[in-house]
N, C-alpha and C. Protein backbone atom coordinates (compact mmCIF):
# COMPACT_ATOMS: atom_id res chain seq x y z
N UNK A 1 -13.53 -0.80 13.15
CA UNK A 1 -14.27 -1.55 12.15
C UNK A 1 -13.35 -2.54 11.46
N UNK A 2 -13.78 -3.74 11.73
CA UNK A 2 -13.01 -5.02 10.42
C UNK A 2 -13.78 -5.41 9.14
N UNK A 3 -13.36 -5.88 8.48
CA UNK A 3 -14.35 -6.46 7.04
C UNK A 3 -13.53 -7.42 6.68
N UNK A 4 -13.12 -8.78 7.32
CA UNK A 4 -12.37 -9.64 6.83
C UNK A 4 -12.96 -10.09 5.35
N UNK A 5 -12.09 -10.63 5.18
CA UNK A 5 -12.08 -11.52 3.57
C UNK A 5 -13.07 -13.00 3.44
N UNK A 6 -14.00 -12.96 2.69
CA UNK A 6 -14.51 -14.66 2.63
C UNK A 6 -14.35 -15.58 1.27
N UNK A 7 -13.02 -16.38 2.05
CA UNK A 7 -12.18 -16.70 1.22
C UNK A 7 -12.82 -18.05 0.69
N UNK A 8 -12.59 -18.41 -0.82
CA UNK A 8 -13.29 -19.42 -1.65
C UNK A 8 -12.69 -20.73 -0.60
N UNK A 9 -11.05 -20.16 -0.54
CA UNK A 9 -10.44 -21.75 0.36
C UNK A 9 -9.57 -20.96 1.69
N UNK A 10 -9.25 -21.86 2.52
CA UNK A 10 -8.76 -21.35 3.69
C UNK A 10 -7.21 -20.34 3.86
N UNK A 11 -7.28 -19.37 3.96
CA UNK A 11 -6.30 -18.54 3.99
C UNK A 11 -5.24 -18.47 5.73
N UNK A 12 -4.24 -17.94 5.12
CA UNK A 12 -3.79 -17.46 6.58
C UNK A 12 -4.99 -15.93 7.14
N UNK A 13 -4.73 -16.14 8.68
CA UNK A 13 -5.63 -15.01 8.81
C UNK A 13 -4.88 -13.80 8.82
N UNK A 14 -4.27 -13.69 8.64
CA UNK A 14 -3.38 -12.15 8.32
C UNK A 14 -4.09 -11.02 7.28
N UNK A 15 -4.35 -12.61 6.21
CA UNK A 15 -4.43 -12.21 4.62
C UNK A 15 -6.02 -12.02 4.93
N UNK A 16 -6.02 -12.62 5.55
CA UNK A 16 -8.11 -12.73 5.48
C UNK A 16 -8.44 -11.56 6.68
N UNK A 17 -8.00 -11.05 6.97
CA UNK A 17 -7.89 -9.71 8.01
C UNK A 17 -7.53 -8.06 7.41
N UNK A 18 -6.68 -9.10 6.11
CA UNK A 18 -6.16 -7.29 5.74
C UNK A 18 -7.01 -6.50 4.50
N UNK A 19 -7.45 -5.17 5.49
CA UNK A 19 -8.26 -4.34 3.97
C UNK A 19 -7.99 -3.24 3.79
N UNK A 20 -8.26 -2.20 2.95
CA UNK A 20 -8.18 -0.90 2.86
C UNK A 20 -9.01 0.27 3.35
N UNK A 21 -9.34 0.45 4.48
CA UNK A 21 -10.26 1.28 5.38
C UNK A 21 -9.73 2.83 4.41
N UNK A 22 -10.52 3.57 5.05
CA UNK A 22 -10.23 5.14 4.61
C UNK A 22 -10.19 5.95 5.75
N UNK A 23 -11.24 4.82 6.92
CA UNK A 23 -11.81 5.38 8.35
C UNK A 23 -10.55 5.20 9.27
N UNK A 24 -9.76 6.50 9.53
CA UNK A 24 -8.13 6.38 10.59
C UNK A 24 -8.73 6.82 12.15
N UNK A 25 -8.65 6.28 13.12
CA UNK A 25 -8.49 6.50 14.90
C UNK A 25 -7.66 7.93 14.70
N UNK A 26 -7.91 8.77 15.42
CA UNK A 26 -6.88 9.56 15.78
C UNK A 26 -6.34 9.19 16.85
N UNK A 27 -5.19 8.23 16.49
CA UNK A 27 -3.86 7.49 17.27
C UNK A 27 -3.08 7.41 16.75
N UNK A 28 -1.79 7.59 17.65
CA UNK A 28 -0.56 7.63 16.49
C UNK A 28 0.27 6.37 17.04
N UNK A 29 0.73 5.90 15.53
CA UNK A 29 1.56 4.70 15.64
C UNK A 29 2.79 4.70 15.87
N UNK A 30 2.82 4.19 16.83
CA UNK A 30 4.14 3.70 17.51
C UNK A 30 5.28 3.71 17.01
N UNK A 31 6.73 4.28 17.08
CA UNK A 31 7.78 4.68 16.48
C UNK A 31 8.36 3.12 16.03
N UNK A 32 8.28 2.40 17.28
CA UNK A 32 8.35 0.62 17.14
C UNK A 32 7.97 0.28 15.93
N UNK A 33 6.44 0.22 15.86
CA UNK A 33 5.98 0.09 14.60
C UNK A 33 6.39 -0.14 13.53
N UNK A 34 6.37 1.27 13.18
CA UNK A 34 7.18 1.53 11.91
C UNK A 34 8.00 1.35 11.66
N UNK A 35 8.91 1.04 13.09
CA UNK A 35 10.45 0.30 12.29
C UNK A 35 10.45 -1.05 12.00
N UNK A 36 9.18 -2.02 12.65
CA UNK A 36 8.91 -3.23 12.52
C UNK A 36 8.39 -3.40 10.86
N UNK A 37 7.55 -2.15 10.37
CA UNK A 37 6.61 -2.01 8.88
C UNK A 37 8.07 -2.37 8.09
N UNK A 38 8.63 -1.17 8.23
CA UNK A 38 9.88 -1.20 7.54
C UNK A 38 10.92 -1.95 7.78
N UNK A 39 11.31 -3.04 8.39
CA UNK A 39 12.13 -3.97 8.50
C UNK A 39 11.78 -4.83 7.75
N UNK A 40 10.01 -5.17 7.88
CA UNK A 40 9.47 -6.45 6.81
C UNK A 40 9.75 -5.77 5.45
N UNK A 41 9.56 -4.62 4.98
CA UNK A 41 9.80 -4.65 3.38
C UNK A 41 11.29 -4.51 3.32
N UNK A 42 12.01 -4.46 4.17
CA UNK A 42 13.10 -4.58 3.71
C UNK A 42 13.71 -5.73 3.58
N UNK A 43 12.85 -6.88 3.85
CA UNK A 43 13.27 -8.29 3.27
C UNK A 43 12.70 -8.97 2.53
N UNK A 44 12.15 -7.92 1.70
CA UNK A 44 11.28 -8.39 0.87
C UNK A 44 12.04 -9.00 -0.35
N UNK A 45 11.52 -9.84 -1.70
CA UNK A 45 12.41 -10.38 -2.65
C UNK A 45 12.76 -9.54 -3.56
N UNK A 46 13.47 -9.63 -4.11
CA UNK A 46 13.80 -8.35 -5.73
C UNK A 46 14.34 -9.04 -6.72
N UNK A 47 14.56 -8.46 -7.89
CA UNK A 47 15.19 -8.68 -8.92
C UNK A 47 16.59 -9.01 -8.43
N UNK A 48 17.50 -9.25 -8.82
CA UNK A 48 19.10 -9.29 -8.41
C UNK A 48 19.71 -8.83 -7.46
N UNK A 49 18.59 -8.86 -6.05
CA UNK A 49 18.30 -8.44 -4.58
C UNK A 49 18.95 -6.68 -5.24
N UNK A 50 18.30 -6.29 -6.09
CA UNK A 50 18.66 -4.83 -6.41
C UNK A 50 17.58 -4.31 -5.09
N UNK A 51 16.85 -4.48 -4.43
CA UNK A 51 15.95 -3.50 -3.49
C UNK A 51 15.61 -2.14 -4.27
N UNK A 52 15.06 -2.21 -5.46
CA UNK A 52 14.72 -0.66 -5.72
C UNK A 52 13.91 0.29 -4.84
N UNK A 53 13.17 -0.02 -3.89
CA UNK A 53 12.14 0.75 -3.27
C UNK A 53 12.61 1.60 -2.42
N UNK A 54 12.04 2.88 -2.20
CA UNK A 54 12.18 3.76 -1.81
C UNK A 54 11.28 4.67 -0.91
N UNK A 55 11.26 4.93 0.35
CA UNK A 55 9.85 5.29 1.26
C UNK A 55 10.37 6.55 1.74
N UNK A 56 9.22 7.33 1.43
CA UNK A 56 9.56 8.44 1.79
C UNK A 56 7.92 8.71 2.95
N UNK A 57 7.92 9.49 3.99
CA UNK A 57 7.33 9.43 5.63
C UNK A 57 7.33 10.66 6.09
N UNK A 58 6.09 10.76 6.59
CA UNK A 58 6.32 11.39 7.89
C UNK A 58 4.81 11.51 8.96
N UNK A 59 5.02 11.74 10.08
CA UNK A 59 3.98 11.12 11.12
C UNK A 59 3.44 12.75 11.22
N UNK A 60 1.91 12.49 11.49
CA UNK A 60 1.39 13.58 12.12
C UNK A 60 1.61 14.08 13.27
N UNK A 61 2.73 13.70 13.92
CA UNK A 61 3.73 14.32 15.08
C UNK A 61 4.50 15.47 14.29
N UNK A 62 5.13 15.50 12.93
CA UNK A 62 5.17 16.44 12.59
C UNK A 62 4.10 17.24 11.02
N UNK A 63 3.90 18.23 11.64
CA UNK A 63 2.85 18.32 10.80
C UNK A 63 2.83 19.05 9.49
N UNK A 64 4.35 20.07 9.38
CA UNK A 64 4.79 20.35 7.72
C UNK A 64 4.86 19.67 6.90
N UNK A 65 5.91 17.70 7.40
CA UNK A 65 5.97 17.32 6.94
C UNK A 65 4.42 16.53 6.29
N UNK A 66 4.02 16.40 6.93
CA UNK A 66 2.36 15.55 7.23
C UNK A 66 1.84 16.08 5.84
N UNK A 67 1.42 17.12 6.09
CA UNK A 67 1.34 18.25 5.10
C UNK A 67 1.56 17.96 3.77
N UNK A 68 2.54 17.93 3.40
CA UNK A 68 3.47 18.32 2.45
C UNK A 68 3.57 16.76 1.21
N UNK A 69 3.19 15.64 2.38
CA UNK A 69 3.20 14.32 1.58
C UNK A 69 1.42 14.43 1.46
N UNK A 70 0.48 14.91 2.13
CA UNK A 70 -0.59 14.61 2.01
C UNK A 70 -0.92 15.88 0.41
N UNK A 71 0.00 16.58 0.72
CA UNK A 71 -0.76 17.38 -0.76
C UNK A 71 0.11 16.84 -2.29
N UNK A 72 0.30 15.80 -1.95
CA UNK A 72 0.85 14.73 -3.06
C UNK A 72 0.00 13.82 -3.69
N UNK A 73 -1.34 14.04 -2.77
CA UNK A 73 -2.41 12.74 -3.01
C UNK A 73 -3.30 13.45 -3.82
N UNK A 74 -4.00 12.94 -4.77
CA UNK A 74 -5.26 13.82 -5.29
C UNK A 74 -6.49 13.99 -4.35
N UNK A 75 -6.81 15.20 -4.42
CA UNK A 75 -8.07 15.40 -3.93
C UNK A 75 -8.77 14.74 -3.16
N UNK A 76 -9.11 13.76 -3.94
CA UNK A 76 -10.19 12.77 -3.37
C UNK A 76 -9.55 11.84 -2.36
N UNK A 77 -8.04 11.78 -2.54
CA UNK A 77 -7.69 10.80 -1.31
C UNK A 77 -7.51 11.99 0.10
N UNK A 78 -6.86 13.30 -0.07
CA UNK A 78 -7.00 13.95 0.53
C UNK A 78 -7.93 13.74 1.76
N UNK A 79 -9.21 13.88 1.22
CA UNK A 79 -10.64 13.97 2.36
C UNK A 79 -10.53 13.45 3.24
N UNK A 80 -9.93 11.46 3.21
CA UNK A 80 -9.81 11.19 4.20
C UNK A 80 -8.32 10.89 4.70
N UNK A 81 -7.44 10.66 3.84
CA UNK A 81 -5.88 10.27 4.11
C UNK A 81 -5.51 11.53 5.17
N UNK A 82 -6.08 12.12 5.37
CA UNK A 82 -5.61 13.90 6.38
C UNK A 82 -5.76 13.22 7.64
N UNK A 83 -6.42 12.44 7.85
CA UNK A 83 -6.55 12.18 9.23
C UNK A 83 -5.53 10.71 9.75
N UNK A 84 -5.04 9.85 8.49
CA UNK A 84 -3.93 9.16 8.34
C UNK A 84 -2.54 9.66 9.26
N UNK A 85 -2.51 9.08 10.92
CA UNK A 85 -1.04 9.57 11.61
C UNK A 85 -0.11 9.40 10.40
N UNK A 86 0.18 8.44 9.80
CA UNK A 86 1.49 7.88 9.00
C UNK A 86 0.88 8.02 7.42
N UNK A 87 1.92 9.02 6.67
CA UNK A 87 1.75 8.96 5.17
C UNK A 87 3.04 8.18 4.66
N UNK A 88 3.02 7.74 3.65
CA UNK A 88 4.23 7.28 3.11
C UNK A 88 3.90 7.66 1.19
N UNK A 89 5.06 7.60 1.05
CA UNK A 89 4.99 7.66 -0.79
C UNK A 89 6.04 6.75 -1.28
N UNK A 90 5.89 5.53 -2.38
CA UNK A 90 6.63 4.66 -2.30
C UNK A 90 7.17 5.43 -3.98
N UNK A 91 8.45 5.24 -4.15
CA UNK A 91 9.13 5.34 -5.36
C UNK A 91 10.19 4.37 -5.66
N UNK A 92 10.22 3.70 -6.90
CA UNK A 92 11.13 2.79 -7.59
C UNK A 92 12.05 3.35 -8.31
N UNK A 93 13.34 2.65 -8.04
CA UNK A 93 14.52 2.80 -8.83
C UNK A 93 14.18 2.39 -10.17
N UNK A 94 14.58 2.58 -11.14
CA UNK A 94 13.96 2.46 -12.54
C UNK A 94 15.13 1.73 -13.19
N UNK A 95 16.48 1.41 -12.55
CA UNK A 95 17.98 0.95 -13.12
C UNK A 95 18.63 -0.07 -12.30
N UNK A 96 18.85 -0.90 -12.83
CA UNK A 96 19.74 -1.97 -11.94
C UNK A 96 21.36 -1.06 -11.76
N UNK A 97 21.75 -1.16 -10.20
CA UNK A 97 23.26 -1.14 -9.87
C UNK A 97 24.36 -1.67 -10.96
N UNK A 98 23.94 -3.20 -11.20
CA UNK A 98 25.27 -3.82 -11.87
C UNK A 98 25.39 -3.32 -12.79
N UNK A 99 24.26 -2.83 -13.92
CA UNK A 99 24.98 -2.97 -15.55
C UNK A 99 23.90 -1.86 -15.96
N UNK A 100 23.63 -0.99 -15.18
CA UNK A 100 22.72 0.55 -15.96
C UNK A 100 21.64 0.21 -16.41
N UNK A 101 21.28 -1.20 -16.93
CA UNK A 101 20.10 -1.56 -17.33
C UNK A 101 18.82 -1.06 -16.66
N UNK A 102 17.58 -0.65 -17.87
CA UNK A 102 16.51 -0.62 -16.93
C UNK A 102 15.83 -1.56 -16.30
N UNK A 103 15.58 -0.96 -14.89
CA UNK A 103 14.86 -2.73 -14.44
C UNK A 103 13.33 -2.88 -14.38
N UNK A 104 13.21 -3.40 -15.60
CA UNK A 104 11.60 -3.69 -15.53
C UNK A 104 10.89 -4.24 -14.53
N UNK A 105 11.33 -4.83 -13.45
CA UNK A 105 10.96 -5.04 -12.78
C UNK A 105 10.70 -4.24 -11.43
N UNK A 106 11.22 -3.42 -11.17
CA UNK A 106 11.31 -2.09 -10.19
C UNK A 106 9.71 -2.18 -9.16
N UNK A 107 9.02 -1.68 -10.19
CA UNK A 107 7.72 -1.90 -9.30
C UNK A 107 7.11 -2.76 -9.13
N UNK A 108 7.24 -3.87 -9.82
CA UNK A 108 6.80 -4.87 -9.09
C UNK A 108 7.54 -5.53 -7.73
N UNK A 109 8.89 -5.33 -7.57
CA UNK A 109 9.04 -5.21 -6.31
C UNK A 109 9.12 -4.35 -5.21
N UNK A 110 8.81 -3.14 -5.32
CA UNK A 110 8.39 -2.15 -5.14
C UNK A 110 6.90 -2.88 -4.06
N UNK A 111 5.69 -3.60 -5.22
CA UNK A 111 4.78 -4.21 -4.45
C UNK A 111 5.03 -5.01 -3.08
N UNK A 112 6.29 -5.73 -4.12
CA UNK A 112 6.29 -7.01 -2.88
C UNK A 112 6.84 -6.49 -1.36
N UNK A 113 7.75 -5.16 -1.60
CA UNK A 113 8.04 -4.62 -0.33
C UNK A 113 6.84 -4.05 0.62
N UNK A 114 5.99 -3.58 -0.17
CA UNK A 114 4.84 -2.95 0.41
C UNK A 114 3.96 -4.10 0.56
N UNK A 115 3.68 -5.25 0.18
CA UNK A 115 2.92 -6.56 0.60
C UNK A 115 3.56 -6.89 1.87
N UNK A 116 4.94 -6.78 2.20
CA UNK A 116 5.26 -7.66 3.49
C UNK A 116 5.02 -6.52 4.49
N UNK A 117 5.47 -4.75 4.11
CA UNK A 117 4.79 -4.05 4.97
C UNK A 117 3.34 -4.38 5.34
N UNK A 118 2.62 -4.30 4.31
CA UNK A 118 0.82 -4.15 5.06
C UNK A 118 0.66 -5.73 5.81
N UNK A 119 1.64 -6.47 5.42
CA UNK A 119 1.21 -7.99 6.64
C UNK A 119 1.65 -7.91 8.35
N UNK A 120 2.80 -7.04 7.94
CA UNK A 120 3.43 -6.71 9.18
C UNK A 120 2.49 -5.60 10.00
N UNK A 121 2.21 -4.93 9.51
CA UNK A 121 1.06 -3.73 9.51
C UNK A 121 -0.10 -4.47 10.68
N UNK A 122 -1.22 -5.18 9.45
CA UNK A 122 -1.65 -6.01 10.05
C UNK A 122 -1.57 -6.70 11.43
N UNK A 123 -0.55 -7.70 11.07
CA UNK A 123 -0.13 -8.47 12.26
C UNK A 123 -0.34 -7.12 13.72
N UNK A 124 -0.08 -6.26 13.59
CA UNK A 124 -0.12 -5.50 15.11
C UNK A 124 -1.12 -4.43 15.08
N UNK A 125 -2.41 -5.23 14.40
CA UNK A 125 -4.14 -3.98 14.43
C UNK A 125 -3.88 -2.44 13.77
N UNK A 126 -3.22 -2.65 13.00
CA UNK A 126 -2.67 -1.53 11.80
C UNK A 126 -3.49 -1.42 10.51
N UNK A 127 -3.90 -0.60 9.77
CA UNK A 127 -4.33 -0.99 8.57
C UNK A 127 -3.97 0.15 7.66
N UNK A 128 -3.61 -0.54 6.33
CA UNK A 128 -2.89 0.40 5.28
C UNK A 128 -3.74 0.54 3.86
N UNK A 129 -4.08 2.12 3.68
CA UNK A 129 -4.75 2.54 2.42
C UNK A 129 -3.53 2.17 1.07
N UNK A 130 -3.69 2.07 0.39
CA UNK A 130 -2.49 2.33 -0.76
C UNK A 130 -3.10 2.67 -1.64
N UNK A 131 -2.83 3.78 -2.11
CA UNK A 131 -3.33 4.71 -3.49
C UNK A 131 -2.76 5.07 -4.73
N UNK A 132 -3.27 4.67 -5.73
CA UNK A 132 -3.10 5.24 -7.19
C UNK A 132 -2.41 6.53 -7.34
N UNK A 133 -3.69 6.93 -6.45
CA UNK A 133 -4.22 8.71 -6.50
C UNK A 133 -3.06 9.73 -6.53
N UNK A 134 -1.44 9.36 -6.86
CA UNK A 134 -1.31 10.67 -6.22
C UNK A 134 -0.46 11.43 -7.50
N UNK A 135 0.25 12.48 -6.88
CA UNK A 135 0.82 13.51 -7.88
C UNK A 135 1.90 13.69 -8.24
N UNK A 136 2.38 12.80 -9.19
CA UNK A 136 3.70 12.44 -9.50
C UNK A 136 4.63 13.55 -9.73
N UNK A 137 4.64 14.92 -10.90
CA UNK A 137 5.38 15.84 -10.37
C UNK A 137 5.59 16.78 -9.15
N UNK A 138 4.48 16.64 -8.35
CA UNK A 138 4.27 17.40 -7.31
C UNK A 138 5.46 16.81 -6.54
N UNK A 139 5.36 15.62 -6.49
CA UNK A 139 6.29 14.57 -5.64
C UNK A 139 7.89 14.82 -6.02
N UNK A 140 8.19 14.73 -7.66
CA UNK A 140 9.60 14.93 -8.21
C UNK A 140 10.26 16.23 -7.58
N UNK A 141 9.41 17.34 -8.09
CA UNK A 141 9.67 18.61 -7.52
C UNK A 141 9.87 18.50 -6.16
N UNK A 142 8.78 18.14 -5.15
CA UNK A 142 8.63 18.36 -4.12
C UNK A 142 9.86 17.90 -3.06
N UNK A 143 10.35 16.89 -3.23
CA UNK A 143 11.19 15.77 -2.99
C UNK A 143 12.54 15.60 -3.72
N UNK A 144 12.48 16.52 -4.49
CA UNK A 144 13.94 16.57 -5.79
C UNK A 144 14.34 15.34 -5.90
N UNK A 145 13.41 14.36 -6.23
CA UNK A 145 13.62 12.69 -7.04
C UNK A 145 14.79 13.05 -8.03
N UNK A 146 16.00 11.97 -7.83
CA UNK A 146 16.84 12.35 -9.06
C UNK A 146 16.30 11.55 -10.20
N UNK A 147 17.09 11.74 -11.64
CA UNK A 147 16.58 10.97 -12.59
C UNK A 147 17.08 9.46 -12.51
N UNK A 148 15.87 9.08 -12.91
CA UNK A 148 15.69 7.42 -12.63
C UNK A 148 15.13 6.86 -11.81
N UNK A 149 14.57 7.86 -10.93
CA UNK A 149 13.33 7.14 -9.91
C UNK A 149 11.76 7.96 -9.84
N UNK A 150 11.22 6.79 -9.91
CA UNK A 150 9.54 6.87 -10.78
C UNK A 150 8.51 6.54 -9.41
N UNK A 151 7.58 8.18 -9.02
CA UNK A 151 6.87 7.58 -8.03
C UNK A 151 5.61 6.51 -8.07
N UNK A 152 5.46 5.54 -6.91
CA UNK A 152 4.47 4.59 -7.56
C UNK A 152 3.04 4.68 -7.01
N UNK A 153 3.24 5.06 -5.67
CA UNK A 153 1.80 4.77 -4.57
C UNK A 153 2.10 5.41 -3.54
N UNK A 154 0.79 6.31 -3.03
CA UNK A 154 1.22 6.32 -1.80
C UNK A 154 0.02 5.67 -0.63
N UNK A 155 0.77 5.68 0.31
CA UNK A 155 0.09 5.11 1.76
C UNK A 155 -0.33 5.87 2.90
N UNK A 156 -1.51 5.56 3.31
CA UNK A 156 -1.80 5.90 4.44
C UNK A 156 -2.10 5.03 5.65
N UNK A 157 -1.82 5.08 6.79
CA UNK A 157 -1.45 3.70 7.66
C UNK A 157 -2.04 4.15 9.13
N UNK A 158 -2.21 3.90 9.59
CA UNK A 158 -2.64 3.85 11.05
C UNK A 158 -3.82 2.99 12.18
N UNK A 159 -4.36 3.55 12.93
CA UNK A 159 -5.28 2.26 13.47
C UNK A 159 -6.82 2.65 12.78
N UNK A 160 -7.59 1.66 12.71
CA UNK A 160 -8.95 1.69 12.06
C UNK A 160 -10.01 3.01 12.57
N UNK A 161 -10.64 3.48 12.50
CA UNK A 161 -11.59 4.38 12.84
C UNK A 161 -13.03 3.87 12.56
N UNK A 162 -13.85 4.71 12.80
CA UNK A 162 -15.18 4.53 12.32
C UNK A 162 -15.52 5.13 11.28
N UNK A 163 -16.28 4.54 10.49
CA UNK A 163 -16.92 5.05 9.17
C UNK A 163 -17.78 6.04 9.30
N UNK A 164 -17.93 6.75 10.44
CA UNK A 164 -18.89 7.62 10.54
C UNK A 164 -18.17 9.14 10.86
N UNK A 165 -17.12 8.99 10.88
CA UNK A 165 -15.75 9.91 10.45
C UNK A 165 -15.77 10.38 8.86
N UNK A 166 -16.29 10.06 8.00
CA UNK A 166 -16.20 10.30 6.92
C UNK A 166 -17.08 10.92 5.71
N UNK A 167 -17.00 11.51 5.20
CA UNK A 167 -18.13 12.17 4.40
C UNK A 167 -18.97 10.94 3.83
N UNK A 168 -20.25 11.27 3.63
CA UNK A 168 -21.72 10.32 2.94
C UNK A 168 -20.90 9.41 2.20
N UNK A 169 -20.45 9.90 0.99
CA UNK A 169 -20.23 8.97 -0.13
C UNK A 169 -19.59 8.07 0.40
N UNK A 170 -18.12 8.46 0.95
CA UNK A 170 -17.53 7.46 1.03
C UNK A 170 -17.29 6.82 2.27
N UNK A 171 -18.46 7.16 3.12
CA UNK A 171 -18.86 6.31 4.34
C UNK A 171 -19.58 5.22 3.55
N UNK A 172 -20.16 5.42 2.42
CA UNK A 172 -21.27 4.74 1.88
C UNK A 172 -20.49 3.05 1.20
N UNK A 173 -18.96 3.70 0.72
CA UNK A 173 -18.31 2.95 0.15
C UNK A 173 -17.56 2.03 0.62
N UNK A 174 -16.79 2.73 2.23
CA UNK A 174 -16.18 2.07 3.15
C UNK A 174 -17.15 0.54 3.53
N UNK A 175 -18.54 0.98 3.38
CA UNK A 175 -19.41 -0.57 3.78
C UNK A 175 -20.19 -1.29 3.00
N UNK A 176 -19.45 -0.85 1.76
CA UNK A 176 -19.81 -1.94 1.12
C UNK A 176 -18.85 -3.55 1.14
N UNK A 177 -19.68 -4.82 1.01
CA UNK A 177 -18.98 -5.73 1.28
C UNK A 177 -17.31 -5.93 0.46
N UNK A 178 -16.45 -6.67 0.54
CA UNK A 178 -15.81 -6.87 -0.18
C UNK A 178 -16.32 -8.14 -1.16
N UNK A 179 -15.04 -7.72 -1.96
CA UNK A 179 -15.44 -9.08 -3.32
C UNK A 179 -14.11 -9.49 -4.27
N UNK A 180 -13.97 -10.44 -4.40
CA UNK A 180 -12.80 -10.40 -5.58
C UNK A 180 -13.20 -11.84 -7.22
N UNK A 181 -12.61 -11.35 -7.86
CA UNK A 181 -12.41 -12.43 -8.93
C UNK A 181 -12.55 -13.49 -8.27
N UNK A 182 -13.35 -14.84 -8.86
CA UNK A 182 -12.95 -16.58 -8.05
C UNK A 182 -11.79 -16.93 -9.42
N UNK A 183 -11.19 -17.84 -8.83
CA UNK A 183 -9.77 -18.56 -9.46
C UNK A 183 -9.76 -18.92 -10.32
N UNK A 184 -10.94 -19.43 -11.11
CA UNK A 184 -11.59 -19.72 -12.31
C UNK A 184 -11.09 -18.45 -13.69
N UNK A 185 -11.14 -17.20 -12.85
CA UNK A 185 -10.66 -15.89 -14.38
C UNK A 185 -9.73 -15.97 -14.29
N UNK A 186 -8.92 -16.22 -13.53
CA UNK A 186 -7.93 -16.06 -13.49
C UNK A 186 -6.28 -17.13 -13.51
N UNK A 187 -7.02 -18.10 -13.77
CA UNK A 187 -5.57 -18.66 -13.21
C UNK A 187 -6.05 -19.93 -14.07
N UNK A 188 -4.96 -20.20 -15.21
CA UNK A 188 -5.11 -21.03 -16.37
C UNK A 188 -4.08 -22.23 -16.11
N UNK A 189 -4.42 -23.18 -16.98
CA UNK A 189 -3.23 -23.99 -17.49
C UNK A 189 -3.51 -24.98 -18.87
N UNK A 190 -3.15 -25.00 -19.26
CA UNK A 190 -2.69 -25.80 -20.83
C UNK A 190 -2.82 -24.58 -21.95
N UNK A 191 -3.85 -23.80 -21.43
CA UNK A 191 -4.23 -23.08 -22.75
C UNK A 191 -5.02 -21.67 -21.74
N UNK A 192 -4.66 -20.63 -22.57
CA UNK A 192 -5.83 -19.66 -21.87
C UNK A 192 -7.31 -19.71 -21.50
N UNK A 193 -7.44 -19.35 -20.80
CA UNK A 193 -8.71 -19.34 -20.53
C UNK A 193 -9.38 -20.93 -19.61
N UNK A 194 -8.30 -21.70 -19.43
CA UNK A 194 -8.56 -23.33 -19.34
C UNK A 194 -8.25 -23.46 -17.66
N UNK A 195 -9.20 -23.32 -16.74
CA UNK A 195 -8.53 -23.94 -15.37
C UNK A 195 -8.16 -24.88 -14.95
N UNK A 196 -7.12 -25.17 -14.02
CA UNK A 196 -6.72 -25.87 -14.23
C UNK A 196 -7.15 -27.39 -13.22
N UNK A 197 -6.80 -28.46 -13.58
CA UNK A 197 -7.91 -29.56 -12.64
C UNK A 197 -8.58 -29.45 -11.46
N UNK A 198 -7.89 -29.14 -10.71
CA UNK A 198 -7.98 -28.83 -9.33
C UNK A 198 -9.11 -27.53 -8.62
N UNK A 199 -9.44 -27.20 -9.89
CA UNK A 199 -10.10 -26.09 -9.54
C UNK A 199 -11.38 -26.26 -10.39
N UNK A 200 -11.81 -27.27 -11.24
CA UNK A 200 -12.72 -28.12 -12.06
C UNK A 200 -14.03 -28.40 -11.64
């Protein structure tokens, strides 16, 4: 199943291709893959190229581990992330290297590593959940996070499935259309709330 994007103006198709399914193939992704996922966030941009991000994995090839990151997710992602070959849990460094400072910025690049993952993702008929949902001490404990790193999201990744894999509700939800904000709420200039010419 696809649900591309219908974009106000012309996008790359990467971007207009990539969504958040819940519905996973039982197929497992390619060891390649994932070193390709993870090569793109690792060139991703940062604060003072500090790279805070941090991925923690494991494939439903092994299945303690599988396990063990999936009971990190709440509940509700549970239902369907179980059938997710590839879990991941992303955590940010919370301190810059040079000078101990905290780096406010941490998770937001944290994102941008996980933005060039899900393009890379993409690019090879991949598609990546990323969730709120999950259980931050479960994770500290679970994982013995030292102090100063804060978990942010986790992921579930693999090839698309059918929506008919999935319980009512959220078969119900998987098809609904997509939608986003138009450019107009969002994106000002001279003054809040004011768009800017070009978009007039």
């Amino acid at each position: 199943m696809e649900k591309p994007a219908d974009p106000q103006f012309p996008i790359h198709d990467l971007l207009r291709r990539r969504w958040s399914p819940r519905a996973f193939a039982e197929r497992t992704v390619e060891p390649e893959k994932i070193q390709r996922m993870l090569e793109a966030a690792r060139w991703a941009s940062s604060c003072f190229n500090e790279q805070p991000w941090i991925f923690i994995l494991a494939t439903s090839d092994q299945p303690t581990e599988h396990s063990k990151i999936l009971n990190c997710f709440v509940e509700g992602n549970q239902v369907w992330a179980k059938r997710a070959p590839l879990l991941m849990i992303t955590v940010a460094k919370q301190h810059f290297d040079h000078n101990g400072h905290p780096n406010r910025h941490a998770f937001h690049d944290v994102g941008l590593a996980v933005g060039n993952l899900v393009i890379q993702a993409t690019a090879m008929d991949l598609v990546v959940h990323q969730m709120a949902g999950i259980l931050h001490e479960t994770i500290r404990e679970g994982f013995s996070l030292p102090s100063g790193y804060e978990p942010v999201t986790g992921l579930a990744i693999g090839y698309s499935g059918e929506p008919d894999t999935l319980p009512t509700e959220i078969r119900e939800r998987e098809q609904v259309p997509r939608s986003r904000k138009t450019l107009h709420e969002f994106v000002f200039s001279k003054t809040w709330g004011q768009p800017p010419y070009f978009l007039s």
